[in-house]
PDB file of N, CA and C in Angstrom:
ATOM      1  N   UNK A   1      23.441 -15.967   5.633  1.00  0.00           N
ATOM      2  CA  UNK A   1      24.260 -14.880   5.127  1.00  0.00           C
ATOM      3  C   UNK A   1      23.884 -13.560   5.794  1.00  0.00           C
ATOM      4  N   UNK A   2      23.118 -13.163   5.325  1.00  0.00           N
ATOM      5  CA  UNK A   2      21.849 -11.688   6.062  1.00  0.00           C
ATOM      6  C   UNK A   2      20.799 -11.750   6.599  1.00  0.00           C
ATOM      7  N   UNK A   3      20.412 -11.287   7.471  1.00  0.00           N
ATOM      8  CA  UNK A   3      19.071 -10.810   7.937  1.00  0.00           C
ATOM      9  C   UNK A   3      18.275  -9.929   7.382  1.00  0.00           C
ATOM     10  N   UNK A   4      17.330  -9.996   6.706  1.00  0.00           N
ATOM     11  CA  UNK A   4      16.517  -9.235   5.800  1.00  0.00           C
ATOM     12  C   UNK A   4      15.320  -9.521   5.931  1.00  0.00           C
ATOM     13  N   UNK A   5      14.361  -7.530   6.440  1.00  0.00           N
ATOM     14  CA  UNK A   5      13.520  -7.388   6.781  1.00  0.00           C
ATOM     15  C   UNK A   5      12.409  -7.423   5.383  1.00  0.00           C
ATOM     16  N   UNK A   6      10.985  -7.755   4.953  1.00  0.00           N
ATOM     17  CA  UNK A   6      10.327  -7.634   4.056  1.00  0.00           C
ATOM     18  C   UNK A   6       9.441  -7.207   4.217  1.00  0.00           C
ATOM     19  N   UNK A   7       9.136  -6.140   3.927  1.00  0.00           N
ATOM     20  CA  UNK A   7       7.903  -5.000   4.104  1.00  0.00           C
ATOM     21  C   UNK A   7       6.602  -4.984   3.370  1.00  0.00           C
ATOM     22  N   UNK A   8       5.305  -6.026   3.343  1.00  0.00           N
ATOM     23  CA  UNK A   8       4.719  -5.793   2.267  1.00  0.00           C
ATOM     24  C   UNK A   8       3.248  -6.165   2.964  1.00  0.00           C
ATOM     25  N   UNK A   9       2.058  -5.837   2.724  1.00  0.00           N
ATOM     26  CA  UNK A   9       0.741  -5.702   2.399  1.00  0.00           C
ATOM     27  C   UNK A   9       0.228  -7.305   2.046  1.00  0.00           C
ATOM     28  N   UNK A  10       1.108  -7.454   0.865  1.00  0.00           N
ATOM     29  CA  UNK A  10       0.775  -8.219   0.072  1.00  0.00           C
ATOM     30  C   UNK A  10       1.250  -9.424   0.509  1.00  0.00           C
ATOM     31  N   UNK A  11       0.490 -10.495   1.083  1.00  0.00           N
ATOM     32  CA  UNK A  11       1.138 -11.693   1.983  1.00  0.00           C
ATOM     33  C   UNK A  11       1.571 -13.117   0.924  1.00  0.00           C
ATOM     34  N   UNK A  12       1.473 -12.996  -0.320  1.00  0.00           N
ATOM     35  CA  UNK A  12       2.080 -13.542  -1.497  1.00  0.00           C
ATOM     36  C   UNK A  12       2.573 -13.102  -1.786  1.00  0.00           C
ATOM     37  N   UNK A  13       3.022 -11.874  -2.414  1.00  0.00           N
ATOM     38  CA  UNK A  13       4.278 -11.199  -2.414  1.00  0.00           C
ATOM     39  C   UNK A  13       5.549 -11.287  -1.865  1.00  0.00           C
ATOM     40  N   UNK A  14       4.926 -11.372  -0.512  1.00  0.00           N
ATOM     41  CA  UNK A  14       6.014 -11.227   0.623  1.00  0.00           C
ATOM     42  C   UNK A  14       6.402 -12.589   0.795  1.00  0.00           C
ATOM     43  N   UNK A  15       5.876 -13.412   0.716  1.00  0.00           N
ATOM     44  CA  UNK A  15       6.533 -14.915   0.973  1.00  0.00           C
ATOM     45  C   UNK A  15       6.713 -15.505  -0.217  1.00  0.00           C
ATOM     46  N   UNK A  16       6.643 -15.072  -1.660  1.00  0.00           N
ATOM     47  CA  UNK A  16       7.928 -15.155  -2.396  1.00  0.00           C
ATOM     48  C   UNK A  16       9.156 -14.336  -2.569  1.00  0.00           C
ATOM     49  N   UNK A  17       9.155 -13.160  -1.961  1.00  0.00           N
ATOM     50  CA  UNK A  17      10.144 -12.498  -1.412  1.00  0.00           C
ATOM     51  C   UNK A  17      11.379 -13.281  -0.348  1.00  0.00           C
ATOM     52  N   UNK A  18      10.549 -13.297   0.747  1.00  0.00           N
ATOM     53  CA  UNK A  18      10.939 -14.652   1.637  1.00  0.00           C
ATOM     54  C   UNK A  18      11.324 -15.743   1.185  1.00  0.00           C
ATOM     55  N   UNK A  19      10.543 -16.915   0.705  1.00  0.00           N
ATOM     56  CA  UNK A  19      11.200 -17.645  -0.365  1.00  0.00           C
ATOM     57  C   UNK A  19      12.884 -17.680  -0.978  1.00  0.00           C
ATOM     58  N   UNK A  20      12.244 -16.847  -1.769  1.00  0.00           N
ATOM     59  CA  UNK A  20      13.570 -16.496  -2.887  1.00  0.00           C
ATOM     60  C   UNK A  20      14.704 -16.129  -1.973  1.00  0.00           C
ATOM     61  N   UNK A  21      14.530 -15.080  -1.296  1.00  0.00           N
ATOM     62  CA  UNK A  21      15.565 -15.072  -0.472  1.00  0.00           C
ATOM     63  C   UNK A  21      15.969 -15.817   0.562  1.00  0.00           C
ATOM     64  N   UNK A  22      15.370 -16.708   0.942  1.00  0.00           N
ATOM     65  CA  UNK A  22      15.662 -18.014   2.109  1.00  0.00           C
ATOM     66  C   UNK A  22      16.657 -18.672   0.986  1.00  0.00           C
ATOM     67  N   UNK A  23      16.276 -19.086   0.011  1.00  0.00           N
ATOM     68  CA  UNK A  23      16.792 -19.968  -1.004  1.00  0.00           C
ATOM     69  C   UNK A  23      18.099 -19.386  -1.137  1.00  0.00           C
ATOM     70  N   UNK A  24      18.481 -18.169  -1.422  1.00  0.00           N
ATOM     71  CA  UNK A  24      19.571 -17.426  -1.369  1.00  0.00           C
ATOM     72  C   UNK A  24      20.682 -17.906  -0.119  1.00  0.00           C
ATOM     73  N   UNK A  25      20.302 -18.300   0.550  1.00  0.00           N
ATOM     74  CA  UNK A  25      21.106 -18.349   2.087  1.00  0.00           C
ATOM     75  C   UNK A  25      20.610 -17.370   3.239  1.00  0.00           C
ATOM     76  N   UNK A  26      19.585 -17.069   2.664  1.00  0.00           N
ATOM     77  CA  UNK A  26      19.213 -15.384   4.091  1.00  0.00           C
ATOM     78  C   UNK A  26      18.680 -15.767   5.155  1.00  0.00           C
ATOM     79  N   UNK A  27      18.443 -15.149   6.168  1.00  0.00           N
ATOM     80  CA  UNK A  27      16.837 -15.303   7.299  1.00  0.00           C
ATOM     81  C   UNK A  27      16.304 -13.910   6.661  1.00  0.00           C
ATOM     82  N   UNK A  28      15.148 -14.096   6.811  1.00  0.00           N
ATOM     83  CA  UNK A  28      14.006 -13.284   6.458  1.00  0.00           C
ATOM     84  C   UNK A  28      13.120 -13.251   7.439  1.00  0.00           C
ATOM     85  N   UNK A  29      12.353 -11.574   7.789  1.00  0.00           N
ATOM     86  CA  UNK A  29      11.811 -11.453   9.131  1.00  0.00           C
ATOM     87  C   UNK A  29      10.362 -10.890   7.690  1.00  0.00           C
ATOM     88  N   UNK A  30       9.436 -10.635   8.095  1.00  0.00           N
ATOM     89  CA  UNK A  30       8.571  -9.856   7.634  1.00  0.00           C
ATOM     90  C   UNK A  30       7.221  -8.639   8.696  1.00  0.00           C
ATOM     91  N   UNK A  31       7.216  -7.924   7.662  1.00  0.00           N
ATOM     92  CA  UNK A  31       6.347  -6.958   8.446  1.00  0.00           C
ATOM     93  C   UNK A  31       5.370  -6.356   7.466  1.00  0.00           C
ATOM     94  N   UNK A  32       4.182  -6.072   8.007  1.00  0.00           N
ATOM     95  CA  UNK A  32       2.485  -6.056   6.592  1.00  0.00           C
ATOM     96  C   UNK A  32       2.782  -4.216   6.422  1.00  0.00           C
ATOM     97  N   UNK A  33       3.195  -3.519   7.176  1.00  0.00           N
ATOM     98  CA  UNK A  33       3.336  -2.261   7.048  1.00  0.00           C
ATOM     99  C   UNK A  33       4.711  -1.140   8.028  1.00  0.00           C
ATOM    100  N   UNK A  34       5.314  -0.393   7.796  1.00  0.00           N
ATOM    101  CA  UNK A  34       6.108   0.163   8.186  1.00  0.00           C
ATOM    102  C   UNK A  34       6.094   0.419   9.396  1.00  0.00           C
ATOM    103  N   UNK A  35       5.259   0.754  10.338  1.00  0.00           N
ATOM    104  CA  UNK A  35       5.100   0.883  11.810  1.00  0.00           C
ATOM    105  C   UNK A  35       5.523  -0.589  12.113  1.00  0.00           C
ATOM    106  N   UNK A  36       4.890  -1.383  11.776  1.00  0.00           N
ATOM    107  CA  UNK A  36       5.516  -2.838  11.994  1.00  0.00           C
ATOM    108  C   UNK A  36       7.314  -2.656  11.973  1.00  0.00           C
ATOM    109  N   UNK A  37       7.290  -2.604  10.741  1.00  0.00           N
ATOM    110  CA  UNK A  37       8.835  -2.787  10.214  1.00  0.00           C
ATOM    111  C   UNK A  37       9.473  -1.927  11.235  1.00  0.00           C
ATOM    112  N   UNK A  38       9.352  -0.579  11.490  1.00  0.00           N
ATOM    113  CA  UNK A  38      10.363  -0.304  12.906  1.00  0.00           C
ATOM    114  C   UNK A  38      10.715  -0.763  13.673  1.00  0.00           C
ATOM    115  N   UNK A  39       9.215  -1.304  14.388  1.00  0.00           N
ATOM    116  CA  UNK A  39       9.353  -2.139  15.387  1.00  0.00           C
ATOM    117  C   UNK A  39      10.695  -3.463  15.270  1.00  0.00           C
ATOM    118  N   UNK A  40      10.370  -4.062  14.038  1.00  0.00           N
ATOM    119  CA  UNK A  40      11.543  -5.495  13.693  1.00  0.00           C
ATOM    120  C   UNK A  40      12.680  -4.683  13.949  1.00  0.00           C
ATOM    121  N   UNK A  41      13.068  -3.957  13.261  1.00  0.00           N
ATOM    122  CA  UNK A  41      14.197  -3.250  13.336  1.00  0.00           C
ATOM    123  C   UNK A  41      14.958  -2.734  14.724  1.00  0.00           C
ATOM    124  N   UNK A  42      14.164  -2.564  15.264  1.00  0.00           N
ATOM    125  CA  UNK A  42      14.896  -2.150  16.900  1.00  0.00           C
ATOM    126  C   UNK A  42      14.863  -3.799  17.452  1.00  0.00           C
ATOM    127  N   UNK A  43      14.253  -4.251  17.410  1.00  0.00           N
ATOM    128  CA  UNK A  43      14.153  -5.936  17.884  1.00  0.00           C
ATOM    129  C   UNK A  43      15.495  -6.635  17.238  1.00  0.00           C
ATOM    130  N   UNK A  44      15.683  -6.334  16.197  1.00  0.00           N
ATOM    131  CA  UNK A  44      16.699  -7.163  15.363  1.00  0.00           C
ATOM    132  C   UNK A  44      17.311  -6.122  14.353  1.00  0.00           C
ATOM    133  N   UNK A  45      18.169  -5.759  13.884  1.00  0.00           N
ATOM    134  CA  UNK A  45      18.473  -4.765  12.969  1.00  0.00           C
ATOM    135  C   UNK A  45      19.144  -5.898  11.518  1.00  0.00           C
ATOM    136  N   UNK A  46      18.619  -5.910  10.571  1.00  0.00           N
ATOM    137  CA  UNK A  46      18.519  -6.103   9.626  1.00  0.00           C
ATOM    138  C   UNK A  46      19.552  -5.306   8.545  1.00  0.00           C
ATOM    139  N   UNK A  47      19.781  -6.531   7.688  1.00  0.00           N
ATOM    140  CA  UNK A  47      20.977  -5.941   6.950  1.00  0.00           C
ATOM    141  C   UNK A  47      20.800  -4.915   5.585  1.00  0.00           C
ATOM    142  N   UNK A  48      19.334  -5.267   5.257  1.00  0.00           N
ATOM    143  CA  UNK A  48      19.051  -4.804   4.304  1.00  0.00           C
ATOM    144  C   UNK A  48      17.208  -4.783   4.487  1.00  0.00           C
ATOM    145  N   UNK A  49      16.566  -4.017   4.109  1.00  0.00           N
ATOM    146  CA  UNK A  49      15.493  -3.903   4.379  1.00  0.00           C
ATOM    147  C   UNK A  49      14.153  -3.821   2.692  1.00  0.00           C
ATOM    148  N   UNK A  50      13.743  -4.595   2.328  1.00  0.00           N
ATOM    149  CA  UNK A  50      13.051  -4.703   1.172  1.00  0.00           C
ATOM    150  C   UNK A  50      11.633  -4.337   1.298  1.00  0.00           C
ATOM    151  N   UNK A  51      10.983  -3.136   0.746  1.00  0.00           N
ATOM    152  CA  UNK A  51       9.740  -2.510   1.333  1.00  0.00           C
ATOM    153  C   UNK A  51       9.008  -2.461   0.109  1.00  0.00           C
ATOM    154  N   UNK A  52       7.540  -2.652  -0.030  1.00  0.00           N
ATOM    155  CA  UNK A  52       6.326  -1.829  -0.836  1.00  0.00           C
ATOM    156  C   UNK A  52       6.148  -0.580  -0.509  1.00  0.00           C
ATOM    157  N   UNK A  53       5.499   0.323  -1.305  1.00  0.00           N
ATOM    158  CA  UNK A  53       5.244   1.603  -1.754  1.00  0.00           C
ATOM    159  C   UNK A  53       3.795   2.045  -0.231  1.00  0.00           C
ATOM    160  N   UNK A  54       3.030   1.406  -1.483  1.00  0.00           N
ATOM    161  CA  UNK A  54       1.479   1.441  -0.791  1.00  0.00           C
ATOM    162  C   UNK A  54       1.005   0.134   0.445  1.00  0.00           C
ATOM    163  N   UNK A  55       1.309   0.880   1.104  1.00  0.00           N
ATOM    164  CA  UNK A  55       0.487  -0.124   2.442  1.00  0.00           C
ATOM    165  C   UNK A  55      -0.392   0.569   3.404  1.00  0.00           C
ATOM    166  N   UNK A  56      -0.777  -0.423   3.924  1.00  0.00           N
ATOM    167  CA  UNK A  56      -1.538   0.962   5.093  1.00  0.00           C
ATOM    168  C   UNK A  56      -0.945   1.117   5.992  1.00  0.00           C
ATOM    169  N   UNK A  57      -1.343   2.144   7.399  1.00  0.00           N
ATOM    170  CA  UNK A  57      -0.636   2.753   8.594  1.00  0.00           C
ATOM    171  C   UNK A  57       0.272   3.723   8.069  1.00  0.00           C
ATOM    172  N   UNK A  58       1.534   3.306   7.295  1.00  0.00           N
ATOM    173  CA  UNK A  58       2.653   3.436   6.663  1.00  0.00           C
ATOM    174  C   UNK A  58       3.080   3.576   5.625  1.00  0.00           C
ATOM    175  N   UNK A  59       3.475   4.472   4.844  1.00  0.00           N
ATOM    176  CA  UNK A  59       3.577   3.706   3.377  1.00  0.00           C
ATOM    177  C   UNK A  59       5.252   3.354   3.186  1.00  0.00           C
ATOM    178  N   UNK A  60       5.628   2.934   1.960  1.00  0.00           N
ATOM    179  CA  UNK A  60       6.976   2.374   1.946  1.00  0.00           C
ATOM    180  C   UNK A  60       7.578   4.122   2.139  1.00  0.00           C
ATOM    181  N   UNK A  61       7.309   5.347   1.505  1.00  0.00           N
ATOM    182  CA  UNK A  61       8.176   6.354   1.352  1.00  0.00           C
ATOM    183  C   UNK A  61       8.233   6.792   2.869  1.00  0.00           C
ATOM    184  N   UNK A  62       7.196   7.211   3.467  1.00  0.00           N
ATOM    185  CA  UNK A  62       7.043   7.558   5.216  1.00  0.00           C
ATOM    186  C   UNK A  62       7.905   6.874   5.737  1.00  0.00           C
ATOM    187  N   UNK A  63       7.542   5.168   6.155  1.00  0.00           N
ATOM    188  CA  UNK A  63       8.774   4.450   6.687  1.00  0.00           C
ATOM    189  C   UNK A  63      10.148   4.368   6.175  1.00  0.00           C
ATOM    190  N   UNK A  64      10.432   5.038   5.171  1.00  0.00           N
ATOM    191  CA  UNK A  64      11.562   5.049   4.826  1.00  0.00           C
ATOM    192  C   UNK A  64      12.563   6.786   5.446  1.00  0.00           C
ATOM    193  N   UNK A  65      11.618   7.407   5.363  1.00  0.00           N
ATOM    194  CA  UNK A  65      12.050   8.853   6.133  1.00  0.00           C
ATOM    195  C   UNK A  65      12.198   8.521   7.339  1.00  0.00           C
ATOM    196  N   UNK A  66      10.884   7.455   7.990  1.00  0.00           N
ATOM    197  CA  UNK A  66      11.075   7.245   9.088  1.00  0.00           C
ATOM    198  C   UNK A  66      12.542   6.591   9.426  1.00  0.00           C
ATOM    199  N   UNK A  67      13.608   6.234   8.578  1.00  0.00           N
ATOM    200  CA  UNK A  67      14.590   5.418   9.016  1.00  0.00           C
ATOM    201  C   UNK A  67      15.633   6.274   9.036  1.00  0.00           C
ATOM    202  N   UNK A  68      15.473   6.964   8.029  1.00  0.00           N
ATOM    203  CA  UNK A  68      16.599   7.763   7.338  1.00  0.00           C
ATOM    204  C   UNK A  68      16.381   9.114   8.461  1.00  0.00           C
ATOM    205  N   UNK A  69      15.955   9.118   9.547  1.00  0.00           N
ATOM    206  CA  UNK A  69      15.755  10.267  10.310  1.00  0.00           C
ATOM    207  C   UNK A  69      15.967   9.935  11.716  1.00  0.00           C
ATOM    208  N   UNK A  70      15.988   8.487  11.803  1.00  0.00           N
ATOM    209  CA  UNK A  70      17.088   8.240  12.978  1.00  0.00           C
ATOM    210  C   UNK A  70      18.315   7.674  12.675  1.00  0.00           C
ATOM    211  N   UNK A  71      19.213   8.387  13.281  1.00  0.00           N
ATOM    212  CA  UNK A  71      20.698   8.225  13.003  1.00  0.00           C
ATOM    213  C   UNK A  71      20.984   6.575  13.538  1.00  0.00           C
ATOM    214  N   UNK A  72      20.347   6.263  14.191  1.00  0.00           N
ATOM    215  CA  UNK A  72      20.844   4.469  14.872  1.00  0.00           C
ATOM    216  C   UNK A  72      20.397   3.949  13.603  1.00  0.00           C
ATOM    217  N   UNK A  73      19.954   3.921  12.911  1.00  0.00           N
ATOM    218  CA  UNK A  73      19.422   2.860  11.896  1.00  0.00           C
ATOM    219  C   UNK A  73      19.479   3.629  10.620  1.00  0.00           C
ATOM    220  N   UNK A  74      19.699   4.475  10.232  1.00  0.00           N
ATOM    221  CA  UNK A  74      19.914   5.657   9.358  1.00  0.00           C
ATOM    222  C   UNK A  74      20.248   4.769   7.931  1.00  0.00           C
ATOM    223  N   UNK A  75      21.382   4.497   8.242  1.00  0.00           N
ATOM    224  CA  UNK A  75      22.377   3.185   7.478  1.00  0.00           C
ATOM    225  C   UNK A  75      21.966   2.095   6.153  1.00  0.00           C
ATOM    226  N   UNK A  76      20.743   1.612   6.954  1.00  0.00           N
ATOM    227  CA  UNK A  76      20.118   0.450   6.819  1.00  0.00           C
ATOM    228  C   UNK A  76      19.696   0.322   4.987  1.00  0.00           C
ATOM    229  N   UNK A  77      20.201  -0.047   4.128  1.00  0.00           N
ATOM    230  CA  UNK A  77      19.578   0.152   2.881  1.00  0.00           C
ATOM    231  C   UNK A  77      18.301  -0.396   2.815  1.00  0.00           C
ATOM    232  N   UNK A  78      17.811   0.462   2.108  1.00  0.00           N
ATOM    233  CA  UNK A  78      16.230  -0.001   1.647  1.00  0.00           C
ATOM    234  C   UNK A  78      15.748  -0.110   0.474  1.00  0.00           C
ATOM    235  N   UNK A  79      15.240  -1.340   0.151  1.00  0.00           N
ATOM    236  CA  UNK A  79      15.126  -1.341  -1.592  1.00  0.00           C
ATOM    237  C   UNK A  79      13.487  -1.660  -1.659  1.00  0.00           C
ATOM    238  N   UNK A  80      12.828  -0.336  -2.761  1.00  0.00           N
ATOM    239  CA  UNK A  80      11.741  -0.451  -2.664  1.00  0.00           C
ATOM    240  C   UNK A  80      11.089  -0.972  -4.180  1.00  0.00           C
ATOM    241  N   UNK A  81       9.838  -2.043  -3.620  1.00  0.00           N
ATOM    242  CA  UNK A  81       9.262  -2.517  -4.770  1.00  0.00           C
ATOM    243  C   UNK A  81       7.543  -1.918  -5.016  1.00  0.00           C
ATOM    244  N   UNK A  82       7.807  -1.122  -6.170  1.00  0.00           N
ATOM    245  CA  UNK A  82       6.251  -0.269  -5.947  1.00  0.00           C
ATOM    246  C   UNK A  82       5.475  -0.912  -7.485  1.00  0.00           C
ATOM    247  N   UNK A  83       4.285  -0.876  -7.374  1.00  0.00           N
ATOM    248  CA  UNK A  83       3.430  -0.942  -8.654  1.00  0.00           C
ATOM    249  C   UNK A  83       3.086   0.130  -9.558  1.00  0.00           C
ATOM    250  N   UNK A  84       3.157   1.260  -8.585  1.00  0.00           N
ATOM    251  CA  UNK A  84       2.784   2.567  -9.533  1.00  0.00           C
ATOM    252  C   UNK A  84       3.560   3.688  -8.880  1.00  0.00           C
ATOM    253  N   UNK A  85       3.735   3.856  -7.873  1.00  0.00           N
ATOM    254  CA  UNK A  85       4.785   5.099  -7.167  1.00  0.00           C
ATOM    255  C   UNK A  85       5.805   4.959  -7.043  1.00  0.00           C
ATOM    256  N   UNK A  86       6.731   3.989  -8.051  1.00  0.00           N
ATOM    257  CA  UNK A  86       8.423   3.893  -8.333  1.00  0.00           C
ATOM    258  C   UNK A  86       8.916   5.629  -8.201  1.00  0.00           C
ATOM    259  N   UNK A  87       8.267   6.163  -9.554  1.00  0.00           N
ATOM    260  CA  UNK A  87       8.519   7.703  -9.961  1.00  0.00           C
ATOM    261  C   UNK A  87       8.701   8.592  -8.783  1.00  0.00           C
ATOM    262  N   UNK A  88       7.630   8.325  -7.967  1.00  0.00           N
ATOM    263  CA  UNK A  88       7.784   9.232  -7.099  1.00  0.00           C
ATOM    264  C   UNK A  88       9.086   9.171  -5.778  1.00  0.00           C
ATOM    265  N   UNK A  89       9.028   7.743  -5.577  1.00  0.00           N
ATOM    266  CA  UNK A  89      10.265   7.397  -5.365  1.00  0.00           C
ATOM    267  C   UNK A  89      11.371   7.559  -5.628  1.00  0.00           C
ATOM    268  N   UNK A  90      11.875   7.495  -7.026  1.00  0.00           N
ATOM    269  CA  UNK A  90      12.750   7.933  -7.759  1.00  0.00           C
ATOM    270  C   UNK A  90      13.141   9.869  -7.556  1.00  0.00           C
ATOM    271  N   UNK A  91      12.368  10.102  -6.967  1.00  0.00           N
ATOM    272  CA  UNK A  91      12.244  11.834  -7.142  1.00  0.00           C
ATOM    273  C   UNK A  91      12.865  11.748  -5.276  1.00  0.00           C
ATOM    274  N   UNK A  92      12.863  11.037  -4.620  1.00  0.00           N
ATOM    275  CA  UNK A  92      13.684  11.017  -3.224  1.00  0.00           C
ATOM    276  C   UNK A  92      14.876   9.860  -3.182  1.00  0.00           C
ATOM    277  N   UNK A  93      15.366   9.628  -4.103  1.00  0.00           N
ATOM    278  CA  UNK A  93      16.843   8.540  -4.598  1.00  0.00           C
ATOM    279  C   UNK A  93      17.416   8.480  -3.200  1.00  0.00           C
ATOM    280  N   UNK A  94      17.307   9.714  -2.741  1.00  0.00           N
ATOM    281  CA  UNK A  94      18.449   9.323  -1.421  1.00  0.00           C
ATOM    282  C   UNK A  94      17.625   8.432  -0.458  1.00  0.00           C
ATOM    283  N   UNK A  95      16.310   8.447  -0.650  1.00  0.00           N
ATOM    284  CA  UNK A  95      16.046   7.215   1.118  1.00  0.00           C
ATOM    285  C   UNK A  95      15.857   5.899   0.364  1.00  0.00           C
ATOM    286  N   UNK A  96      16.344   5.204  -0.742  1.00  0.00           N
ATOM    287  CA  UNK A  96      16.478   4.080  -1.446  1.00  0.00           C
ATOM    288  C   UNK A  96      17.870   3.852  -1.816  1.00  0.00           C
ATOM    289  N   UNK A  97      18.132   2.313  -1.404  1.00  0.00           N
ATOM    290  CA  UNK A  97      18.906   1.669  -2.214  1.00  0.00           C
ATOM    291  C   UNK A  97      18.773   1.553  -3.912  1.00  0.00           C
ATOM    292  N   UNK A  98      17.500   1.298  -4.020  1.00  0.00           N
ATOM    293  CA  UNK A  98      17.191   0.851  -5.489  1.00  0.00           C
ATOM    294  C   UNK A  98      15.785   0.531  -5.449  1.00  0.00           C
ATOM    295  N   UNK A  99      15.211   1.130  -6.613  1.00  0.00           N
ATOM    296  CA  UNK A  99      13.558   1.073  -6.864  1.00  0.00           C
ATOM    297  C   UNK A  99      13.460   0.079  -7.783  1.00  0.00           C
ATOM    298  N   UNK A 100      12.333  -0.941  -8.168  1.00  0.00           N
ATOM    299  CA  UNK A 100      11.901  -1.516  -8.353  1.00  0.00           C
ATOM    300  C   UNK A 100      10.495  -1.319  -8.589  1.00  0.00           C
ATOM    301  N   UNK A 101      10.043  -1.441 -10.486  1.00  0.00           N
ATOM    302  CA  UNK A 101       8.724  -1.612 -11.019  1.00  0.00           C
ATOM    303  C   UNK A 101       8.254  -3.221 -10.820  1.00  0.00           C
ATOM    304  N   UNK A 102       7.197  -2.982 -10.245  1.00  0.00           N
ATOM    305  CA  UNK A 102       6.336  -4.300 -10.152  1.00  0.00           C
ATOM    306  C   UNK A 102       5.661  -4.530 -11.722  1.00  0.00           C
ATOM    307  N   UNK A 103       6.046  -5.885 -12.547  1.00  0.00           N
ATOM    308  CA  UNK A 103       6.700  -6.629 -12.300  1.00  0.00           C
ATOM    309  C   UNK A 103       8.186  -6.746 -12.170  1.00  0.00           C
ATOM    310  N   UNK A 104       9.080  -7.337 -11.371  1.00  0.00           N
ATOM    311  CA  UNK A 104      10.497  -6.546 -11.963  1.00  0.00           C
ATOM    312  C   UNK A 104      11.072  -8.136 -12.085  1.00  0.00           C
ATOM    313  N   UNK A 105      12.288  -8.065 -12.486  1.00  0.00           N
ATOM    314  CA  UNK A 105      13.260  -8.927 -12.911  1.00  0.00           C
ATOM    315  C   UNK A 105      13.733  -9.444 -11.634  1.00  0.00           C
ATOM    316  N   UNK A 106      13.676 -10.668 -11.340  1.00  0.00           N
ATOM    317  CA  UNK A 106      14.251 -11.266 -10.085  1.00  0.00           C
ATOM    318  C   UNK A 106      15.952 -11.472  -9.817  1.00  0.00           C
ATOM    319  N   UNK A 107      16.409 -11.654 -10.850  1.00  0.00           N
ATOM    320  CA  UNK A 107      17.888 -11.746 -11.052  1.00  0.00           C
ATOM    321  C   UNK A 107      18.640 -10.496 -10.783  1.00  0.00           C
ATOM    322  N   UNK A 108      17.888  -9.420 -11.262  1.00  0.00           N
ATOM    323  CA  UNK A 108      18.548  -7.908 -11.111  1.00  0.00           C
ATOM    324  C   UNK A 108      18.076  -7.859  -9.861  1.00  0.00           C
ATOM    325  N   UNK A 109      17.110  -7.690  -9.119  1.00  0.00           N
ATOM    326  CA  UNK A 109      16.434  -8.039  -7.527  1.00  0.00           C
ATOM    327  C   UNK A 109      17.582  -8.406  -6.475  1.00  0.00           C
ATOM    328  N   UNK A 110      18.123  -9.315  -6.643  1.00  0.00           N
ATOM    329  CA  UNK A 110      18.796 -10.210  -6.275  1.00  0.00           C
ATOM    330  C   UNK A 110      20.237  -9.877  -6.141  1.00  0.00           C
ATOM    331  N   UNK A 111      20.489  -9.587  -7.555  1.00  0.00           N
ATOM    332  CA  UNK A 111      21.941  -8.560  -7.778  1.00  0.00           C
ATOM    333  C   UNK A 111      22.080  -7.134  -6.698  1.00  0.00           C
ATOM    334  N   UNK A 112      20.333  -6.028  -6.947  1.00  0.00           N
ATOM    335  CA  UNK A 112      21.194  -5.276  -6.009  1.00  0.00           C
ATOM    336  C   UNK A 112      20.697  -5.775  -4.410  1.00  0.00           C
ATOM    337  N   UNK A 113      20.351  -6.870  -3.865  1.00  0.00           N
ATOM    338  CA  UNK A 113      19.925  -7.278  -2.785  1.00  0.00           C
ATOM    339  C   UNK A 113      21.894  -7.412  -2.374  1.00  0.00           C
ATOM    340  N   UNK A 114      22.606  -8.215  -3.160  1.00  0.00           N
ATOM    341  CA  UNK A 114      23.869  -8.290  -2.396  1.00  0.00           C
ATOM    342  C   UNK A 114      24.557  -6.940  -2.964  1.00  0.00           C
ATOM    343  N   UNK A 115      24.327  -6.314  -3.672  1.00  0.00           N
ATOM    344  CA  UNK A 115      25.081  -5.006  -3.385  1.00  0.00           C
ATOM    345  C   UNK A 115      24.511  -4.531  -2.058  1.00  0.00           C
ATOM    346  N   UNK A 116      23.593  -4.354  -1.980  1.00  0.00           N
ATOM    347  CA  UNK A 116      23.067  -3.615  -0.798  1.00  0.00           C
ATOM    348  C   UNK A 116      23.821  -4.643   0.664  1.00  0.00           C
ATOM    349  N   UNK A 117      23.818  -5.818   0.433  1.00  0.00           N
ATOM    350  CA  UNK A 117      24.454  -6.412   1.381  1.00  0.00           C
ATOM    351  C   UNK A 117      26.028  -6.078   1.261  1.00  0.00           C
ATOM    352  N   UNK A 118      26.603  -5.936   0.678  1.00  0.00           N
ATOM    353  CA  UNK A 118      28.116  -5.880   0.648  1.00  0.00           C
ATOM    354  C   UNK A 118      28.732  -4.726   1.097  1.00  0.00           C
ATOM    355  N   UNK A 119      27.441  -3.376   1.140  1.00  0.00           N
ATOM    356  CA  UNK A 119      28.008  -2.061   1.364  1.00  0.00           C
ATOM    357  C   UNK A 119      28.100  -1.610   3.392  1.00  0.00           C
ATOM    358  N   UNK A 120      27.120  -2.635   3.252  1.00  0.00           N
ATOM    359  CA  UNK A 120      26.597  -2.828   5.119  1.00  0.00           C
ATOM    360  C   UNK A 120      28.134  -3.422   5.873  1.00  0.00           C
TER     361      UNK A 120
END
């Protein structure tokens, strides 16, 4: 269906991320921190991009300015899943698709994963 990048630290996290969304019908690329994740992104541009907060090099909010500040990839929705810096997230709405408290609901996850796909 989509190509969807997964941004996370957390290498269980991320490959039930992967997972779940393979199961969905997707390809799934992954990347441990946002300097990474650019990189995928010029390699392959991705339909939707699913990021953590706190990582190192990068964090999810940086790489997300970082996207939203080049106009080639500008586009790209990004839905971020944080443990404790949702809020602060929430206080920059515009470089997110949709925030996400760790633990969150997989079904709603999922729901705005194809909104975010449908608007692309």
């Amino acid at each position: 269906m989509a190509l969807i990048l997964v941004v996370d630290d957390e290498h269980l996290l991320a490959m039930l991320l992967a997972d779940t969304l393979t199961d969905e019908g997707h390809e799934v690329v992954m990347a441990s921190n946002g300097r990474a994740a650019l990189e995928r992104i010029r390699e392959r541009r991705p339909a939707v991009v699913i990021t953590d907060f706190m990582m190192p090099i990068m964090t999810g909010l940086e790489f997300a300015e970082a996207v939203h500040a080049d106009a080639e990839i500008a586009d790209i929705p990004i839905i971020l899943l944080s443990g404790a810096q949702g809020s602060l997230a929430r206080q920059r709405s515009e470089l997110f698709f949709a925030v996400f408290d760790k633990p969150f609901d997989i079904q709603a996850f999922l729901i705005e994963v194809r909104n975010a796909i449908a608007q692309t």
